[in-house]
Protein backbone atom coordinates (compact mmCIF):
# COMPACT_ATOMS: atom_id res chain seq x y z
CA UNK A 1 146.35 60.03 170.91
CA UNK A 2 147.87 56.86 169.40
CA UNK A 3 149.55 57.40 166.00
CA UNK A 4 148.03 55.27 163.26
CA UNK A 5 150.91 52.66 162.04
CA UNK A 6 152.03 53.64 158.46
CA UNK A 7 151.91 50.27 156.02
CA UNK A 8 155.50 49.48 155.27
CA UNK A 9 157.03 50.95 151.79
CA UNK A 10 155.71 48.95 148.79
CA UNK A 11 158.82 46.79 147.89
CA UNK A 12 158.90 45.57 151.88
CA UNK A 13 155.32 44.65 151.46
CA UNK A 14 156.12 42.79 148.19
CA UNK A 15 159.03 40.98 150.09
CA UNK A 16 156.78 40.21 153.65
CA UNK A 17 154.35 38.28 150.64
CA UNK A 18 157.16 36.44 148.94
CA UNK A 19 157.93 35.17 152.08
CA UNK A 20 154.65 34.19 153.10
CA UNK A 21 154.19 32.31 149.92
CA UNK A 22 157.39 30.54 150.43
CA UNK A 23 157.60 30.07 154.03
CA UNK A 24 153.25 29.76 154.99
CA UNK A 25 151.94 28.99 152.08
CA UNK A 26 154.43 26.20 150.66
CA UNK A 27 156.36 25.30 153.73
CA UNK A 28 159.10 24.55 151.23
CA UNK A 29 161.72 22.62 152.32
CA UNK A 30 165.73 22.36 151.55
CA UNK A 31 166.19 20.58 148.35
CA UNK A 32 163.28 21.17 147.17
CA UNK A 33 162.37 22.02 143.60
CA UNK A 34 159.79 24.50 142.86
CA UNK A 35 157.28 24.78 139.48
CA UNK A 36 155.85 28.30 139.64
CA UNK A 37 152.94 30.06 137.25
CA UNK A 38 152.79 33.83 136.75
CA UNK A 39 150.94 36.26 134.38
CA UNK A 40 153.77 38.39 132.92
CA UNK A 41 152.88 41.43 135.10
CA UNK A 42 153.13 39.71 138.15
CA UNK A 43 157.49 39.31 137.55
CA UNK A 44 158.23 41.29 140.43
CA UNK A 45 156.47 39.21 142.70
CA UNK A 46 157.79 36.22 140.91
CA UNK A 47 161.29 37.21 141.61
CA UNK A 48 160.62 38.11 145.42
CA UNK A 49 159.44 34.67 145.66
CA UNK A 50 162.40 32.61 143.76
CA UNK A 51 164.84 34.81 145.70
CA UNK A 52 163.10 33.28 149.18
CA UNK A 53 162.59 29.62 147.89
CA UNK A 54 166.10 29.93 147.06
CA UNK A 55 166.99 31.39 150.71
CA UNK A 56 164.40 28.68 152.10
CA UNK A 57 167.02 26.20 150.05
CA UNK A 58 165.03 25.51 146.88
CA UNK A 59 167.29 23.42 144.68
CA UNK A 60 165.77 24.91 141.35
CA UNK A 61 163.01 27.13 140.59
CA UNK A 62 161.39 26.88 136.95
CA UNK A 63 158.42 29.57 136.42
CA UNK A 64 156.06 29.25 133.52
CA UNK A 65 154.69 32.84 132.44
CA UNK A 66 151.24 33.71 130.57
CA UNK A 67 150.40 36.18 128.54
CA UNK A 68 147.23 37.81 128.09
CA UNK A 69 147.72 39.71 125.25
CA UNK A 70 148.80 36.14 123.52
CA UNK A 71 145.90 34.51 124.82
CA UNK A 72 143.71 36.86 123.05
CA UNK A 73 145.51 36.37 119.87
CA UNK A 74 144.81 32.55 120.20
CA UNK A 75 140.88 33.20 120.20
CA UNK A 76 140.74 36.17 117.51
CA UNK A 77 143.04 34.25 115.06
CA UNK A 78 143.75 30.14 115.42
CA UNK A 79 141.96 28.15 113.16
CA UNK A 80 138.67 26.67 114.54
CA UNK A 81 140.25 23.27 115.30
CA UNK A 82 143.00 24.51 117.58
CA UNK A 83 140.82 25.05 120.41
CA UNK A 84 140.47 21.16 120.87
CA UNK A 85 144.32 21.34 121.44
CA UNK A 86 146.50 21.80 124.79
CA UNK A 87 149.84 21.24 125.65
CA UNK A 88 149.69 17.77 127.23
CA UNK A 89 153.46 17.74 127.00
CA UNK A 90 153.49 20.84 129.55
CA UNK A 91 150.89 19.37 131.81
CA UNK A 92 152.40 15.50 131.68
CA UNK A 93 156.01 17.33 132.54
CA UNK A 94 154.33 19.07 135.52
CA UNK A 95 152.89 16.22 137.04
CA UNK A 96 156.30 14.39 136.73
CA UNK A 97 157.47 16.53 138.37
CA UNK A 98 154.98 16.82 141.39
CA UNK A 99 155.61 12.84 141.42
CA UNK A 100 159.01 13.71 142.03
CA UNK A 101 158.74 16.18 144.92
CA UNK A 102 158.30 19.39 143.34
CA UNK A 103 156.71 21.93 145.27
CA UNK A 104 153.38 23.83 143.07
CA UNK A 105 152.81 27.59 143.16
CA UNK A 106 150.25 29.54 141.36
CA UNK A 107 150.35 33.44 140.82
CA UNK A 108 146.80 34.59 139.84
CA UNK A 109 145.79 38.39 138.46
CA UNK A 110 144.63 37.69 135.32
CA UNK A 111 142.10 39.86 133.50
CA UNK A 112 138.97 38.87 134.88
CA UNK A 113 137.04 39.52 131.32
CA UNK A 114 139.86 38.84 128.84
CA UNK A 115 137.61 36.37 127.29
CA UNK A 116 133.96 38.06 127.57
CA UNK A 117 133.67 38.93 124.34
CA UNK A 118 134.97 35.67 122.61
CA UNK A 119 132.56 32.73 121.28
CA UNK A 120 131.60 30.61 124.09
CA UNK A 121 131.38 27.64 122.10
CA UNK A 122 135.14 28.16 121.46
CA UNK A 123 136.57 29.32 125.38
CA UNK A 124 134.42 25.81 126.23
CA UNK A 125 136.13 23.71 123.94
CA UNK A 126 139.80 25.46 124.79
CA UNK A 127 139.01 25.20 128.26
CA UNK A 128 137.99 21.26 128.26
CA UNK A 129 140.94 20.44 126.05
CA UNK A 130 143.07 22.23 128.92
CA UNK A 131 140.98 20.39 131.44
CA UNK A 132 141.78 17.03 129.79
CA UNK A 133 145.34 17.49 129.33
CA UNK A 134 145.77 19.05 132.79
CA UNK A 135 143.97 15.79 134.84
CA UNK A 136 147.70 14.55 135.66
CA UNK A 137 149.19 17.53 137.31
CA UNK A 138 145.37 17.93 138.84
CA UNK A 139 144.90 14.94 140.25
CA UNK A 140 148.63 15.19 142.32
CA UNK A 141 147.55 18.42 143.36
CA UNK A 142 143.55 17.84 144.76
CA UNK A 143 145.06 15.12 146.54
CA UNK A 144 147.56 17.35 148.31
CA UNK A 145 150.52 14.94 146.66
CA UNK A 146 152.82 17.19 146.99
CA UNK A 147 152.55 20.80 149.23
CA UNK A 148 151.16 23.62 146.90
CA UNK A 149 149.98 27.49 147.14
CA UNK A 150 147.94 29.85 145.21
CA UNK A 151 149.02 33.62 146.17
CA UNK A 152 148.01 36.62 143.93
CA UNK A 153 149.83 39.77 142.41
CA UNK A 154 147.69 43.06 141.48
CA UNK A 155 147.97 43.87 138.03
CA UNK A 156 146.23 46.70 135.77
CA UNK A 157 143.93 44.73 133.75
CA UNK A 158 142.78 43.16 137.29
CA UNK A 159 142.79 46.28 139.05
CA UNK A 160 140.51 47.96 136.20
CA UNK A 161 137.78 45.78 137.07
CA UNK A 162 137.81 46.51 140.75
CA UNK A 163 138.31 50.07 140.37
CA UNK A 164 136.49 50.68 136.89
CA UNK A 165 136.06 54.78 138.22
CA UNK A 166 140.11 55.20 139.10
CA UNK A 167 142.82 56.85 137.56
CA UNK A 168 144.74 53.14 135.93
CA UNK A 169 147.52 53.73 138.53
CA UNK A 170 145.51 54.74 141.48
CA UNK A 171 143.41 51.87 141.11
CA UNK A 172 146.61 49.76 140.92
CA UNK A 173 147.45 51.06 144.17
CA UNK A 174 144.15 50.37 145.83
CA UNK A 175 144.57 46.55 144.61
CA UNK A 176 147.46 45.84 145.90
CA UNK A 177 146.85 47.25 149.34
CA UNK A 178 144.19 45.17 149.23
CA UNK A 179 145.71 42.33 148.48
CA UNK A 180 148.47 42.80 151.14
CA UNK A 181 145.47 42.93 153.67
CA UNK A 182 143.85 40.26 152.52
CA UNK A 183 147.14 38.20 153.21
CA UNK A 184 148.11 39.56 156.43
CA UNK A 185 151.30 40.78 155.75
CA UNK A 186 150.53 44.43 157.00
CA UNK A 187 151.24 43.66 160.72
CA UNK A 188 154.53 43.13 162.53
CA UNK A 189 155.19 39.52 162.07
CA UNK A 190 153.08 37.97 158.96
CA UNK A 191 154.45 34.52 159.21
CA UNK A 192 152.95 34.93 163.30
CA UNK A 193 150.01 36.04 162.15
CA UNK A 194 149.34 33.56 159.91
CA UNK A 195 150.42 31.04 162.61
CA UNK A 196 147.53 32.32 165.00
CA UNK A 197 144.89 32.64 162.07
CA UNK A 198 145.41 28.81 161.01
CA UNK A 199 145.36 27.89 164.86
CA UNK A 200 141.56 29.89 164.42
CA UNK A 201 140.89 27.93 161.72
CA UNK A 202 142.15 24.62 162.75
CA UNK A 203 139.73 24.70 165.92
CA UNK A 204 136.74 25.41 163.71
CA UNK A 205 137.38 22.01 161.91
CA UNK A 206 137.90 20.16 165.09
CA UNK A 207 134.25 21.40 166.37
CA UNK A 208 133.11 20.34 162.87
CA UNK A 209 134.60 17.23 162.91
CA UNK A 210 133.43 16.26 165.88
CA UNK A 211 130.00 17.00 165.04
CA UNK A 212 129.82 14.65 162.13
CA UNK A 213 126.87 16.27 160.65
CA UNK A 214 125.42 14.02 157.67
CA UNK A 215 124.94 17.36 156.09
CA UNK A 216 124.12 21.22 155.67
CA UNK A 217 121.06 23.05 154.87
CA UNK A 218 121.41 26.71 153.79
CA UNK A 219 118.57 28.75 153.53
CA UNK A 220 117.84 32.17 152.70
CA UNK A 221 116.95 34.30 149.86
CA UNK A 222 116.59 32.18 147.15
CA UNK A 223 118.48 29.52 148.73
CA UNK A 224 116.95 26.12 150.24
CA UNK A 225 119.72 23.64 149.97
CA UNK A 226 120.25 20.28 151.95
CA UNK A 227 123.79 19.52 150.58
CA UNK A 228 125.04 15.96 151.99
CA UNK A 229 128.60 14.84 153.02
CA UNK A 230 130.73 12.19 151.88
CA UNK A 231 130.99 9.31 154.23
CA UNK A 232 133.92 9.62 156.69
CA UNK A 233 134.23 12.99 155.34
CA UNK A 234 136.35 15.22 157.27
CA UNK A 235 136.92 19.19 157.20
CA UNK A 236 139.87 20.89 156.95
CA UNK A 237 140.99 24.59 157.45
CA UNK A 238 143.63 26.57 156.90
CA UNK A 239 146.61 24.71 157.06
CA UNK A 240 147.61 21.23 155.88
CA UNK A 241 149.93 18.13 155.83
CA UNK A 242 150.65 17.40 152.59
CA UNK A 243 151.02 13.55 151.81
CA UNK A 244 154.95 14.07 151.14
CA UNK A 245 154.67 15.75 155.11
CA UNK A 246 155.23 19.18 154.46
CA UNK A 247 152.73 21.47 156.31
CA UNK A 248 151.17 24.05 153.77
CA UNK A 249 148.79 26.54 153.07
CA UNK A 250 146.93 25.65 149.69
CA UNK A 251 145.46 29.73 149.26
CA UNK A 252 147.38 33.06 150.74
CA UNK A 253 144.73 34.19 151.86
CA UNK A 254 142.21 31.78 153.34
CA UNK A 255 138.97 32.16 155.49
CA UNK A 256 137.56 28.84 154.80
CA UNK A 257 136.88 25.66 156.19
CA UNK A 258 135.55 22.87 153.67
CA UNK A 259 134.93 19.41 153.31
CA UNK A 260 133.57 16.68 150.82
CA UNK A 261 130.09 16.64 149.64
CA UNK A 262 128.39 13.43 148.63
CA UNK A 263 128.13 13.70 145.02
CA UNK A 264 124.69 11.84 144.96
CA UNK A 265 123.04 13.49 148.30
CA UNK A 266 122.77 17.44 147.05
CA UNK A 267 118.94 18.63 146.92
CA UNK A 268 117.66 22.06 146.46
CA UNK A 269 117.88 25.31 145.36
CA UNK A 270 120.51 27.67 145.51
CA UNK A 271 121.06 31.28 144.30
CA UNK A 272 125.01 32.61 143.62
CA UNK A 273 125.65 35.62 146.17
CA UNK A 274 128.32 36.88 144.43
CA UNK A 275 129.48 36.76 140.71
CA UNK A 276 131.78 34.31 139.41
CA UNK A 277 134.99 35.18 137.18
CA UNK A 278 135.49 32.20 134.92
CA UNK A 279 137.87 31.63 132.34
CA UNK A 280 137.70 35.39 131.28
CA UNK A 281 133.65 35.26 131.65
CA UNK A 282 131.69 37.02 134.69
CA UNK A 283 129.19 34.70 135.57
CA UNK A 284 126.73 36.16 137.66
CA UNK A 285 123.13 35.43 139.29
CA UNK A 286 123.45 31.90 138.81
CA UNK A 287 120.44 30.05 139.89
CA UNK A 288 120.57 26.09 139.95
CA UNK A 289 118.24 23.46 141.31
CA UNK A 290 119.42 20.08 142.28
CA UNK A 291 118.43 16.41 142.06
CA UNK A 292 119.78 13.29 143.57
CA UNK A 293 123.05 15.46 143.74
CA UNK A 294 122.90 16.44 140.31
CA UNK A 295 122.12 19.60 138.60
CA UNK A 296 119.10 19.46 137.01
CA UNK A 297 118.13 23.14 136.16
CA UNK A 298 121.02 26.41 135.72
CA UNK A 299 119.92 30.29 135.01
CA UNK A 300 122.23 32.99 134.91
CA UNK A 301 121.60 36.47 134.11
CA UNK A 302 125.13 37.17 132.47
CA UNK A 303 127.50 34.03 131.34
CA UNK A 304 124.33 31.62 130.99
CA UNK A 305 126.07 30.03 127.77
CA UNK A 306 129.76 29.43 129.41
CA UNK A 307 127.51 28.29 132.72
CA UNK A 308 125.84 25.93 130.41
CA UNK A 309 129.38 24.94 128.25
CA UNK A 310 130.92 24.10 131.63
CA UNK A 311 127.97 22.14 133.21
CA UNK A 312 128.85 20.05 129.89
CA UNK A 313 131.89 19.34 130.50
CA UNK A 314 131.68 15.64 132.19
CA UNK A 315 129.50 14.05 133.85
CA UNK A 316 131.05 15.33 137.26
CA UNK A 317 130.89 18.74 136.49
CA UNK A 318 127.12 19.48 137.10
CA UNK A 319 128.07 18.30 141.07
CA UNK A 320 129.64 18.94 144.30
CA UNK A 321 133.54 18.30 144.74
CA UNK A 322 133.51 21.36 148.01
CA UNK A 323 131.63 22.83 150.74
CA UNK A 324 132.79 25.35 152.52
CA UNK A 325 131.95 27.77 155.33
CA UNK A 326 132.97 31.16 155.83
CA UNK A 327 132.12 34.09 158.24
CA UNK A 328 130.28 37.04 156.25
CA UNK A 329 132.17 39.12 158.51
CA UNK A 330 135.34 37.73 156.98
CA UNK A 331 138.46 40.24 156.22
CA UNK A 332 138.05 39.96 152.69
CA UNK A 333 134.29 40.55 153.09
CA UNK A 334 134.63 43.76 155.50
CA UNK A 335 136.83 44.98 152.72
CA UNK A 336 133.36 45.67 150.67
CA UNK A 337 135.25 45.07 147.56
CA UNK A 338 134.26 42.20 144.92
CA UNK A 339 137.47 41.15 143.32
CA UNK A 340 136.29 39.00 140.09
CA UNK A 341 138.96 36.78 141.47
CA UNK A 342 137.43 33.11 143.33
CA UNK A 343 140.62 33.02 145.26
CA UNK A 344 139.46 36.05 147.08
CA UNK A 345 135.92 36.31 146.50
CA UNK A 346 135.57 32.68 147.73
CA UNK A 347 136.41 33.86 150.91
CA UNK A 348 134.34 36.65 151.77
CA UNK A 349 131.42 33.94 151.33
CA UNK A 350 130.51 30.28 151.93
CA UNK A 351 130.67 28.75 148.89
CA UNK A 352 130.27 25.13 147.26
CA UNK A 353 132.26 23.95 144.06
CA UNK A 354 131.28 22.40 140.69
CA UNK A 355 133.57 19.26 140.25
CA UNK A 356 136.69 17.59 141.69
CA UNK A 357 136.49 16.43 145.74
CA UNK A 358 139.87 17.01 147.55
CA UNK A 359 140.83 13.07 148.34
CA UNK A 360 142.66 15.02 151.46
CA UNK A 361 139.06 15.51 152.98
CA UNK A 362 138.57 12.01 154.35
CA UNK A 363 139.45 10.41 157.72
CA UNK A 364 143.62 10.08 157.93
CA UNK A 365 144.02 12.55 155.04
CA UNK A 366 142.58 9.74 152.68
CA UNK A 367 145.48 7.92 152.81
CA UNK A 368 145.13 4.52 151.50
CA UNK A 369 142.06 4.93 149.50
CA UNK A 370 142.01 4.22 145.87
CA UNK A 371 139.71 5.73 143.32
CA UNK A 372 137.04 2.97 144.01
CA UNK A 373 137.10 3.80 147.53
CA UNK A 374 136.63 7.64 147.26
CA UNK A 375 133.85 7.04 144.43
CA UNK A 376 132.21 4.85 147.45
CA UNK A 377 132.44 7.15 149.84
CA UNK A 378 130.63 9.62 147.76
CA UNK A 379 133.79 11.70 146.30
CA UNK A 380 133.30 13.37 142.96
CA UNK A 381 135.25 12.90 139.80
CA UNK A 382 135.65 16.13 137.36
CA UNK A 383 137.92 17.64 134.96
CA UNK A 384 136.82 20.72 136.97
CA UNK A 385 136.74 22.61 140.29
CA UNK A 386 135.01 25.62 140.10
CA UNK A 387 133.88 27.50 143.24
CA UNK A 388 130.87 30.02 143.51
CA UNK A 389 129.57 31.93 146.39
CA UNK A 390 126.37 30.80 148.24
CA UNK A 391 126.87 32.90 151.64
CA UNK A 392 125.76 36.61 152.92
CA UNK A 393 124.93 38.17 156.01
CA UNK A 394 121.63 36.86 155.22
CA UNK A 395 122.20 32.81 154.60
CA UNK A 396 121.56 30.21 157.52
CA UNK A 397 123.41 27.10 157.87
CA UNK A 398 122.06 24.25 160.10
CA UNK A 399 124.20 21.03 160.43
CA UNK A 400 121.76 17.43 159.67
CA UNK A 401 122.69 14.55 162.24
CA UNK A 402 122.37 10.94 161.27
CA UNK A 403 118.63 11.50 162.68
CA UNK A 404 117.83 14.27 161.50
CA UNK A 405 118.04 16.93 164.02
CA UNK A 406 118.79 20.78 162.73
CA UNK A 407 121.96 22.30 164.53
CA UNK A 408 122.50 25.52 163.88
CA UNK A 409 125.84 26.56 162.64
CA UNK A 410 125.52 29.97 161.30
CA UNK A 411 123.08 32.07 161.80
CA UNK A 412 123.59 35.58 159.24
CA UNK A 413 126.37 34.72 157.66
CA UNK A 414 128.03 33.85 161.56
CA UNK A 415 129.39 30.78 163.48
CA UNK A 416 126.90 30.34 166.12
């Protein structure tokens, strides 16, 4: 009998993922500067990955830490008119530098309910004032500016909601082994794998593409939604040429592909599949009903009032800025785990996204077209980009041509 392979010793594993953020997921390159974001308990990780970027030839690394336990503090004592305050200065410097040819990388494992038992009213307002202040940097980044990566590090306030019936450290343990599977880093060769899993994905965009659907219908439980795409839309998968030229991987890991919706052609009714962590806020059995792309009716059973403070936000935020499809059969979704975290969650499910359209999902990358053009096309404008789950094992998709014929695309949650 064949031995099972042992995983490799925790602080390999922690090295194989610095290197996959650096190497797959930013494709930095020599000279190079790099802007990083951490929680405070994901430093180790942070380190593994500013020792590689520096290997890779990074000429300067500058990581911005959070802090939850600060964060808190923020909501339980600043006076009521700080929450209509962010640190544009922070934001402004970030998107100079992104102008400039600095690399972006995100570490997420926050506490998916630090903020569940705040005021609404006041997460809304702090969140919008971020949102505001943050449209720079944003902006750079949807439009793939400049390459970029989100990876994630397990931490205990994180793990506590996964594992709610573990020992603290146990269920520490189980998070990051699942987060090391999640981001293929387990086998042999991660950076190989990862080269085989984009060449997956990248041949699921080119049947897509040269389908050129007019749109998607999803129906199931709950769900009867004809959600239309962007003219000269085009879908995109795994990973991507940045418009500086560097090839990147926006999210370690990714099942996805996902294009551009047409922010006036959304109709229909569509049920969540899957909660949605928000801000410190579980969100879950959204229900919303669309109108000439718009939302025109929202019900949740928990995190109604943030679903309804965000909906507010803009005028954008109450439609489409993503669709995307993913296999129900997807790694993240054999795990049988929900992780209150979208960058994982979003990819054990198809999913569509409240807000900003990625200018990158257009013919050519987008290149050349100006506000005006992508507003034309059908491309969303938001402060926002929030994705939620739509997809199961028991959600159709059929593709719409130009004349109307039904496709079918999925059929259970599968790629027919």
């Amino acid at each position: 009998m064949t031995a099972i392979p042992t995983p490799p010793a925790f602080a390999e594993r922690l090295d194989r993922l610095a290197e996959v953020a650096v190497r797959v997921g930013l494709g930095l390159k020599p000279g190079q500067e790099l802007v990083m974001t951490a929680p405070l308990e994901a430093v180790p990780l942070a380190r593994a990955i500013t020792e590689h970027a520096y290997r890779a030839g990074a000429s300067l690394v500058t990581t911005f830490y959070a802090d939850d336990a600060a964060t808190l503090a923020r909501f339980v004592h600043a006076p009521d008119e700080a929450f209509d305050h962010a640190a544009g200065w922070l934001y402004a410097g970030m998107a100079d530098a992104y102008r400039n040819g600095a690399a972006r990388l995100a570490i997420s494992g926050d506490d998916p309910s630090l903020l569940s038992g705040q005021d609404p009213a006041k997460v809304a307002r702090a969140n919008r004032a971020r949102s505001r202040a943050y449209v720079p940097a944003l902006e750079l980044i949807a439009g793939f500016s400049t390459n970029w990566t989100i990876v994630s590090a397990a931490t205990k306030p994180w793990a506590r909601t996964v594992f709610p019936e573990l020992p603290e450290d146990e269920a520490l343990a189980r998070l990051w082994d699942a987060v090391f599977a999640a981001s293929r880093i387990d086998g042999p060769d991660p950076v190989a794998a990862w080269e085989a899993h984009n060449g997956d994905l990248r041949a699921r965009t080119e049947r897509l593409n040269a389908a050129r659907f007019a749109a998607l219908r999803f129906t199931g439980p709950g769900t009867d939604l004809t959600v239309g795409l962007a003219d000269d839309h085009e879908w995109c998968g795994g990973a991507t040429t940045a418009k500086n030229g560097v090839v990147c991987n926006a999210n370690i890991p990714t099942e996805e592909v996902f294009t551009t919706p047409h922010k006036d052609r959304v109709e229909g009714t569509v049920t969540s599949t899957k909660p949605l962590s928000y801000q410190g806020t579980l969100i879950d059995g959204i229900r919303v009903r669309f109108a000439e792309g718009r939302i025109v009716e929202a019900t949740a059973r928990t995190g109604a009032d943030v679903l309804a403070k965000v909906l507010e936000t803009d005028e954008g935020a109450a439609r489409l800025g993503e669709v995307a499809l993913v296999p129900a059969s997807s790694a993240i979704s054999a795990s049988g785990l929900l992780f209150y975290n979208t960058l994982y969650d979003e990819n054990a499910a198809s999913h569509i996204a409240l807000g900003q359209a990625y200018s990158k999902c257009f013919r050519n990358g987008g290149e050349g077209l100006s506000e005006a053009d992508l507003s034309e096309r059908g491309a969303n404008r938001s402060l926002i980009h929030i994705d939620w789950m739509i997809g199961s094992a028991e959600i159709d998709v059929d593709g719409v041509t130009g004349e109307g014929e039904a496709v079918p695309v999925m059929r259970r949650g599968e790629w027919v």
